[in-house]
N, C-alpha and C. Protein backbone atom coordinates (compact mmCIF):
# COMPACT_ATOMS: atom_id res chain seq x y z
N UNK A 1 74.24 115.55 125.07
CA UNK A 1 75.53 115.47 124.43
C UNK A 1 75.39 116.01 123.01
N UNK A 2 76.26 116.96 122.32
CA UNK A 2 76.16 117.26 121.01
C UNK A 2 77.41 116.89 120.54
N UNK A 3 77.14 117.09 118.89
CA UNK A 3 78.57 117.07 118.54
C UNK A 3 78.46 117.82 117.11
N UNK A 4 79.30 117.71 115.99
CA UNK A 4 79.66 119.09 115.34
C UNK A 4 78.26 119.09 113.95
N UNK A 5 76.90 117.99 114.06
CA UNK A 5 76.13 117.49 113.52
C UNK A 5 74.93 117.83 114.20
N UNK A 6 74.92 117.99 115.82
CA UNK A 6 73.56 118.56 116.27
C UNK A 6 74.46 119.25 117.49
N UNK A 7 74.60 120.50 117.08
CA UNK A 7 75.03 121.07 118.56
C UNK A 7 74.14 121.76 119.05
N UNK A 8 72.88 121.15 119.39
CA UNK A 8 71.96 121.71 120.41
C UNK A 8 72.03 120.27 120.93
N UNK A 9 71.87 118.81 120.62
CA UNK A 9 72.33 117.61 121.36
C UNK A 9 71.06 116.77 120.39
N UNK A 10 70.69 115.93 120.70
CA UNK A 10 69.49 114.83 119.69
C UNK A 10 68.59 115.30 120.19
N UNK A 11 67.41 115.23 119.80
CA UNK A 11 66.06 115.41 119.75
C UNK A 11 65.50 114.12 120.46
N UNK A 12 64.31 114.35 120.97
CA UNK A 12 64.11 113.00 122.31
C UNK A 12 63.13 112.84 121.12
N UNK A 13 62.99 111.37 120.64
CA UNK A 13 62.52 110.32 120.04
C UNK A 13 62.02 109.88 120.71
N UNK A 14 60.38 108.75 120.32
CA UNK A 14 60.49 107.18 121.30
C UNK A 14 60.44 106.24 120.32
N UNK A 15 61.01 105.33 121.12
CA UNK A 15 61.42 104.22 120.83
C UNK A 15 60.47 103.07 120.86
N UNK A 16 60.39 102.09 119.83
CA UNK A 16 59.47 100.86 119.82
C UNK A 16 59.78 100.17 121.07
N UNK A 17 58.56 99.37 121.78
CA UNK A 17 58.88 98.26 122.18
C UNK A 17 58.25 97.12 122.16
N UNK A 18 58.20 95.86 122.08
CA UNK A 18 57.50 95.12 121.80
C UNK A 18 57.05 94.03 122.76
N UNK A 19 55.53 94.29 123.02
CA UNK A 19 54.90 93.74 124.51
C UNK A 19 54.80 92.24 124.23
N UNK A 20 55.54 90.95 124.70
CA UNK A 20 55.74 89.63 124.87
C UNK A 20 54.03 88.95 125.33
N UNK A 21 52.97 89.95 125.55
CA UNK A 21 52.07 89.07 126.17
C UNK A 21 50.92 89.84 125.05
N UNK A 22 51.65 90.04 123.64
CA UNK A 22 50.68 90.26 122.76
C UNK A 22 51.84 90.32 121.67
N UNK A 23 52.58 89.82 121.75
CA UNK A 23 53.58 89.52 120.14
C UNK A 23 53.18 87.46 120.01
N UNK A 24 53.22 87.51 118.43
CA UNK A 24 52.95 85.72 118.25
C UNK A 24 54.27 85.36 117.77
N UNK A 25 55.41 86.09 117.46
CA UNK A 25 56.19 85.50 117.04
C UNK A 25 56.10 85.68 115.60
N UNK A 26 55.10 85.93 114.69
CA UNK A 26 55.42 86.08 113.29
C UNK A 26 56.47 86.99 112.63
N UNK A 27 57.30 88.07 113.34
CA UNK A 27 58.56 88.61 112.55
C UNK A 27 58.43 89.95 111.51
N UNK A 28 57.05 89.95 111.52
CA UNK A 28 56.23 91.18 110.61
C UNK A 28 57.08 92.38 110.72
N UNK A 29 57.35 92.85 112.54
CA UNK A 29 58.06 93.99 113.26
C UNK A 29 59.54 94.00 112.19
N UNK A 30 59.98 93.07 112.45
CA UNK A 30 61.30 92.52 112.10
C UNK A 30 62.09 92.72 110.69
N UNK A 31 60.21 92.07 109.52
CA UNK A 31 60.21 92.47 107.96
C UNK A 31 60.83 93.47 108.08
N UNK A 32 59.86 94.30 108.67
CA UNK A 32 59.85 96.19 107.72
C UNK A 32 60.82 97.27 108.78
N UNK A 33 61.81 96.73 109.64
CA UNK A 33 62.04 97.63 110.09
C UNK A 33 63.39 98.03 109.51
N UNK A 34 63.31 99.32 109.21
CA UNK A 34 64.13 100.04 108.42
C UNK A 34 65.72 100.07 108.76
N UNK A 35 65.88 99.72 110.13
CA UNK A 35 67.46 99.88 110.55
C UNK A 35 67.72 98.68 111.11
N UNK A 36 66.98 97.32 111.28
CA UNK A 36 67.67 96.09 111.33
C UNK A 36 67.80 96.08 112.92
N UNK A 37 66.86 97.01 113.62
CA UNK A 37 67.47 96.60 115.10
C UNK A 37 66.43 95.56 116.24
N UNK A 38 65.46 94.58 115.33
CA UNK A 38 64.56 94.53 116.08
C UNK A 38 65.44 92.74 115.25
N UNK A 39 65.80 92.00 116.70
CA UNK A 39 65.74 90.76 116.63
C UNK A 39 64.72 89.80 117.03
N UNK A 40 65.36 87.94 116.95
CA UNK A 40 64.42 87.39 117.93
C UNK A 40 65.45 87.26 118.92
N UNK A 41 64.97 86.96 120.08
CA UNK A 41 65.86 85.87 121.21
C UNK A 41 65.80 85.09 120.83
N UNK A 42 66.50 84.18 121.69
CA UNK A 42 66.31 82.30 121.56
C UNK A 42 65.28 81.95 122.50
N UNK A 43 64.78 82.36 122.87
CA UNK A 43 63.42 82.09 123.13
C UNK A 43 62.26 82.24 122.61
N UNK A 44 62.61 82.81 121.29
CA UNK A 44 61.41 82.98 120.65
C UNK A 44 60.86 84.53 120.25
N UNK A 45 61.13 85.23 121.58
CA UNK A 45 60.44 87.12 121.60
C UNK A 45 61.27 87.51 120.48
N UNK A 46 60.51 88.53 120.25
CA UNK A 46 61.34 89.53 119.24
C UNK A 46 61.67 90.38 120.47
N UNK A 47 62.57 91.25 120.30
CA UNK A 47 63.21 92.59 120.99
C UNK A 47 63.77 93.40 119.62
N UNK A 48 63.80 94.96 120.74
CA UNK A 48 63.72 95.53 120.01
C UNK A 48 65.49 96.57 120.69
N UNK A 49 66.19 96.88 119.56
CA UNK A 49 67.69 96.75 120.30
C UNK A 49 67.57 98.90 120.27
N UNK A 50 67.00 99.28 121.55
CA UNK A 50 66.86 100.38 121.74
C UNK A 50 68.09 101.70 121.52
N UNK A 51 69.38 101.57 120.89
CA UNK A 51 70.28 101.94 120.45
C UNK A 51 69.93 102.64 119.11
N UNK A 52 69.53 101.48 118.30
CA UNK A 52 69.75 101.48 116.84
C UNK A 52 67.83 102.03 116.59
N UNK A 53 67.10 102.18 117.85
CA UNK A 53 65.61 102.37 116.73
C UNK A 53 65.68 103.71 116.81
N UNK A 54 65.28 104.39 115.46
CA UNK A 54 65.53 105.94 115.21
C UNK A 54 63.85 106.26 115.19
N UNK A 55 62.79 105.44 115.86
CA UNK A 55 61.48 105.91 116.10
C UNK A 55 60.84 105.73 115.06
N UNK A 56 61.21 105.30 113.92
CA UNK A 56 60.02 105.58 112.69
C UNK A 56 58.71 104.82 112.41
N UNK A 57 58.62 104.14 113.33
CA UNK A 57 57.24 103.29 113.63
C UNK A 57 56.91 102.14 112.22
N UNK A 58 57.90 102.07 111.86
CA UNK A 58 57.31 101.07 110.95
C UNK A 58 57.05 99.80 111.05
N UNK A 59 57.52 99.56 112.23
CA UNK A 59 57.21 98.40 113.25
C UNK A 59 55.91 98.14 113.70
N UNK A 60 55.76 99.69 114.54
CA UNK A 60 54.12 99.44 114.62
C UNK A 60 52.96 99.43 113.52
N UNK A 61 53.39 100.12 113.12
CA UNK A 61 52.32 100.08 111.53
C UNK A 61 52.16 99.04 111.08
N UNK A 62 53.01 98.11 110.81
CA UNK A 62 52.88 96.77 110.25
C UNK A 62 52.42 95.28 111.20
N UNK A 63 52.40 95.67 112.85
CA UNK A 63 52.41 94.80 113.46
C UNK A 63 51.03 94.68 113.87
N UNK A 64 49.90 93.75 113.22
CA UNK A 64 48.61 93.23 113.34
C UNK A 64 48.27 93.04 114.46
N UNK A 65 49.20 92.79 115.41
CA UNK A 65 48.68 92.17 116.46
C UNK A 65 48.54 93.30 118.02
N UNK A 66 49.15 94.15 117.38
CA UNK A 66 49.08 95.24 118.23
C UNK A 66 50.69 94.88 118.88
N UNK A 67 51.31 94.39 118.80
CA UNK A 67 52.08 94.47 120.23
C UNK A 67 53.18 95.44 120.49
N UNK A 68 53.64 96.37 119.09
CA UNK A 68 54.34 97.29 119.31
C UNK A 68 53.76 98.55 119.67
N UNK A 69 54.40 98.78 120.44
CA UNK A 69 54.09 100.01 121.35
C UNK A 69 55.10 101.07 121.11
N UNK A 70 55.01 102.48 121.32
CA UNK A 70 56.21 103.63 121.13
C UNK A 70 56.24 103.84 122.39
N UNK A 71 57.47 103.83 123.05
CA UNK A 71 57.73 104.61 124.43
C UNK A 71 58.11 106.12 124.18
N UNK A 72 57.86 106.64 125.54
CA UNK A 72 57.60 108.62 125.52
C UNK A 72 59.09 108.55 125.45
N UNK A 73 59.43 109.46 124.37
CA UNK A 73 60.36 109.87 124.72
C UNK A 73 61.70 110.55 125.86
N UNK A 74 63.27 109.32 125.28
CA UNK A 74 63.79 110.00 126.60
C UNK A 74 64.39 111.17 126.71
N UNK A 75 64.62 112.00 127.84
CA UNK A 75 65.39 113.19 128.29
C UNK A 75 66.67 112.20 128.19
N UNK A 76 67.77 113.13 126.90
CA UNK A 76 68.91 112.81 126.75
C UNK A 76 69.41 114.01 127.16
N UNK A 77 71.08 113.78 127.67
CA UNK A 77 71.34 115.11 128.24
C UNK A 77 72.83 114.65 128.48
């Protein structure tokens, strides 16, 4: 999809995600991420609201524990 800002369409990014069987819950992801899209649940996980992450890894960089991960970029179209 383009519009009058990228008319060749977006550029495939990946996106954070954050693995539940290696996140502790400390919020680190959460601190530093630049566009506010990484909540907790009420259960506790952080998630990461795949809309709003524009890829800039600052999530992973900061997250000690390893649990953020970048997914391959998607084919938007």
């Amino acid at each position: 999809m383009s519009d009058q800002y990228r008319p060749f369409g977006r550029k495939a990014r990946q996106l954070a995600f954050i693995d539940h069987d290696w996140c502790i819950g400390c919020g680190y992801c959460a601190m530093f991420c630049i566009t506010k899209c990484i909540y907790q649940q009420p259960d506790g996980f952080w998630t990461v609201d795949q809309d709003h992450c524009i890829g800039c890894r600052s999530c992973k960089v900061n997250c000690f524990m390893g649990a953020v991960t970048m997914l391959p970029p998607k084919q938007e179209g």
